[in-house]
C-alpha atoms as a PDB file:
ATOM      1  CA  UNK A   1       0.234   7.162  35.997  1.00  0.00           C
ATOM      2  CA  UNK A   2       1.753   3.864  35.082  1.00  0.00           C
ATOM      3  CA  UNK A   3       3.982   3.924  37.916  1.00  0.00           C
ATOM      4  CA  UNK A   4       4.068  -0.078  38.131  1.00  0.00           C
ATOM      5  CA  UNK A   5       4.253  -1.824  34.623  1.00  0.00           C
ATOM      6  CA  UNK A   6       5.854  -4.655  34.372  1.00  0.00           C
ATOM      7  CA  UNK A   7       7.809  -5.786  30.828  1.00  0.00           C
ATOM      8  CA  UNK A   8       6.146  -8.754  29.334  1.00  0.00           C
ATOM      9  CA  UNK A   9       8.049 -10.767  26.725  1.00  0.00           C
ATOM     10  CA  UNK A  10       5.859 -11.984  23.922  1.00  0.00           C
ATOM     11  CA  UNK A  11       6.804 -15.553  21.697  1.00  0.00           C
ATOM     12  CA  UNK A  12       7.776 -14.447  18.163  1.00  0.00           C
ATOM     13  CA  UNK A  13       4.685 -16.425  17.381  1.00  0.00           C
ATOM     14  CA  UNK A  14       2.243 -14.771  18.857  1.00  0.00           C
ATOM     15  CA  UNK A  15      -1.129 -13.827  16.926  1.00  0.00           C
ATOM     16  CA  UNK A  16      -0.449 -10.042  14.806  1.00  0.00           C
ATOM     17  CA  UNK A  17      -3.033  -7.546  15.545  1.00  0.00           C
ATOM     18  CA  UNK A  18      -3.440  -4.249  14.528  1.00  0.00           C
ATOM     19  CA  UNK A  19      -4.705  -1.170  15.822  1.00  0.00           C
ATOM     20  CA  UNK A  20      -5.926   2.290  14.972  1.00  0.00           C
ATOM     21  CA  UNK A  21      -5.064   4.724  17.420  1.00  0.00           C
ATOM     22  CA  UNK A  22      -7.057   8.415  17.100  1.00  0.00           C
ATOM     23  CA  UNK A  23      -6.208  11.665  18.588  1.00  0.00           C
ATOM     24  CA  UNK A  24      -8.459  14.661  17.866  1.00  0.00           C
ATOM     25  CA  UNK A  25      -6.700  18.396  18.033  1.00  0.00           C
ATOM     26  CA  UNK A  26      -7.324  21.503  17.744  1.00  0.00           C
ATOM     27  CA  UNK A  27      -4.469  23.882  17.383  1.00  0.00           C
ATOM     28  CA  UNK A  28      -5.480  26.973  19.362  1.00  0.00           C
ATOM     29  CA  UNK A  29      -1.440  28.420  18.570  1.00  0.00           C
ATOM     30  CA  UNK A  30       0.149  27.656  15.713  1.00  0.00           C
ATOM     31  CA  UNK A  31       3.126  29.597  16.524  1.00  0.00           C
ATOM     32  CA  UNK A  32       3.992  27.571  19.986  1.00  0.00           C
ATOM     33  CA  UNK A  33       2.949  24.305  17.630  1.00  0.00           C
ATOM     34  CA  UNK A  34       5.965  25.417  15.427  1.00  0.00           C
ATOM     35  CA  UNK A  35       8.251  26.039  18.454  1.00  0.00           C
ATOM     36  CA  UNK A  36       7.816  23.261  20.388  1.00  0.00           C
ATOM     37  CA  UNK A  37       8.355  21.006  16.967  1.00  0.00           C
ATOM     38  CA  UNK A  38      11.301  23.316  15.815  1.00  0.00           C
ATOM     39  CA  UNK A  39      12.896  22.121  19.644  1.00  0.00           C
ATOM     40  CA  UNK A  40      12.024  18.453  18.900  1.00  0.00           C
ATOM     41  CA  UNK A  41      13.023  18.277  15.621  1.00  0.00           C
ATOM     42  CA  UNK A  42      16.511  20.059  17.293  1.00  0.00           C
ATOM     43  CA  UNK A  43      16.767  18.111  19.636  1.00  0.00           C
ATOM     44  CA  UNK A  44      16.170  14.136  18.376  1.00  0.00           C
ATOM     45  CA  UNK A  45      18.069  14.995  14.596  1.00  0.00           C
ATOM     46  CA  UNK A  46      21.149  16.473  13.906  1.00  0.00           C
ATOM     47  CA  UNK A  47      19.360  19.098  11.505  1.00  0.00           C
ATOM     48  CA  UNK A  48      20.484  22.881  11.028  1.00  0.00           C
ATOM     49  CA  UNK A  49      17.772  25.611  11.012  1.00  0.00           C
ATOM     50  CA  UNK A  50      17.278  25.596   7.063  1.00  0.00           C
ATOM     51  CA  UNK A  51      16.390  22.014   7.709  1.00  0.00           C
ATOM     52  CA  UNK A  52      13.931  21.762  10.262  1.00  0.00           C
ATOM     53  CA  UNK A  53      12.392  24.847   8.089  1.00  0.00           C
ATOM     54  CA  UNK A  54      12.405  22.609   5.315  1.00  0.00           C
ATOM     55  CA  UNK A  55      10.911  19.918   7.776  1.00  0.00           C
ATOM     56  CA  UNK A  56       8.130  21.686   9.255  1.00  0.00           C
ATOM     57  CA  UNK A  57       7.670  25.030   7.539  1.00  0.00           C
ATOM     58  CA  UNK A  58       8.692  28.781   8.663  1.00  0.00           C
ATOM     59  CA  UNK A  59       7.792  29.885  12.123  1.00  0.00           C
ATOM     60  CA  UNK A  60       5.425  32.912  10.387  1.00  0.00           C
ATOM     61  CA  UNK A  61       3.499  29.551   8.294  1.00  0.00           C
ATOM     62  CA  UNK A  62       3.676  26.616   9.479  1.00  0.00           C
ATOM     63  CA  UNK A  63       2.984  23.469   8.189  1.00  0.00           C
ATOM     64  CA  UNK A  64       0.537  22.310  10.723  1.00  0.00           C
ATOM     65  CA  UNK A  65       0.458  18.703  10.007  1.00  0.00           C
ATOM     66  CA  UNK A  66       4.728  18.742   9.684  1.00  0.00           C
ATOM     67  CA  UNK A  67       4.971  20.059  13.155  1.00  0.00           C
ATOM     68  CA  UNK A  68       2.100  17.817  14.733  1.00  0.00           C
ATOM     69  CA  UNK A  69       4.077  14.448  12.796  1.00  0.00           C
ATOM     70  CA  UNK A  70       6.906  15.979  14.320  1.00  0.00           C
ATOM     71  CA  UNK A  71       5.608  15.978  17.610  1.00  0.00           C
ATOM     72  CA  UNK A  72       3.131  13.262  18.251  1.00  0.00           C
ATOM     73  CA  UNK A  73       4.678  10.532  16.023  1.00  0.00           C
ATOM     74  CA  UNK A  74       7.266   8.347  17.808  1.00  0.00           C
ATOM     75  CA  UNK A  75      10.765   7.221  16.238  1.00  0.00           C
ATOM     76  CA  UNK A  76       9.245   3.287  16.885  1.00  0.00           C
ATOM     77  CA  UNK A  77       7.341   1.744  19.334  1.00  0.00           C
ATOM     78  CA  UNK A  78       8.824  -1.659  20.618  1.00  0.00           C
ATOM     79  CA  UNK A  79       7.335  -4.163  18.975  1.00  0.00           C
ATOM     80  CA  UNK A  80       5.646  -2.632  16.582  1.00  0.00           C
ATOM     81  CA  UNK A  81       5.253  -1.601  12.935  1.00  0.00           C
ATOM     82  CA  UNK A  82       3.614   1.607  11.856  1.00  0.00           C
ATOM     83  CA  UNK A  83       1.315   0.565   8.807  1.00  0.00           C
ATOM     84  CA  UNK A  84       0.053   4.019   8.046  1.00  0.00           C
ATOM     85  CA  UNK A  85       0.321   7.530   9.100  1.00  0.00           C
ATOM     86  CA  UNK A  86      -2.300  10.235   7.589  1.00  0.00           C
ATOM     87  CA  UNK A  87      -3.702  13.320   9.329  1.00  0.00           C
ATOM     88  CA  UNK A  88      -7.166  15.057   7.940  1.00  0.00           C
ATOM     89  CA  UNK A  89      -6.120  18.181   7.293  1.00  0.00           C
ATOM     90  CA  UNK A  90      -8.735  18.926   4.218  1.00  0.00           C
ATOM     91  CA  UNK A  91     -11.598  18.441   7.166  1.00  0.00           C
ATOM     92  CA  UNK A  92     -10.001  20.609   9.554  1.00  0.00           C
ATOM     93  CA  UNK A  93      -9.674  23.193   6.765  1.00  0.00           C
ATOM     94  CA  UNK A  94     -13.617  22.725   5.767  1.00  0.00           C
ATOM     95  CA  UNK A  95     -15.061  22.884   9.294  1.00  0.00           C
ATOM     96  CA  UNK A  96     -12.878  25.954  10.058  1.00  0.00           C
ATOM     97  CA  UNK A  97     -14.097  27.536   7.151  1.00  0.00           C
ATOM     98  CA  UNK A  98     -17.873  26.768   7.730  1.00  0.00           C
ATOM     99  CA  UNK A  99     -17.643  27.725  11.069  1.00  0.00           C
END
């Protein structure tokens, strides 16, 4: 897909911008959420069991938003500073509810 890209070296003086970058889910499995976070979490820290439990909740309840930070959030982008992190749980939780 970006089979291609070229690196681009930018003067330490160039103009700051910012961004706000959105991603809309829905989680359809919470319990292959949890996995696939539980194997990330494994797998990029040097964390026992009790610790990525800790982290991002028991596989039987999961902390949803844990486990999607876990996944979707990277360690740093080049470049970069992350300003803010949030996800809207509460509206998730109110539409679901409605619905």
């Amino acid at each position: 897909m970006f089979d291609g890209l070229e690196t681009t070296v930018v003067a330490a003086d160039a103009p700051v911008m910012e961004f706000e970058f959105r991603l809309k889910l829905r989680v359809e499995c919470p319990a292959a959420l949890w996995q696939a976070a539980a194997r990330h979490c494994a797998s990029h820290i040097d964390a026992s069991m009790d610790d990525i439990v800790e982290l991002i909740g028991p596989q039987e309840d999961p902390s949803i938003a844990d486990c999607l930070m876990a996944l979707a959030l990277p360690a740093r982008i080049a470049g970069c500073t992350m300003t803010n992190v949030s996800i809207d749980a509460e509206g998730a939780l109110a539409r679901r509810d409605d619905g």
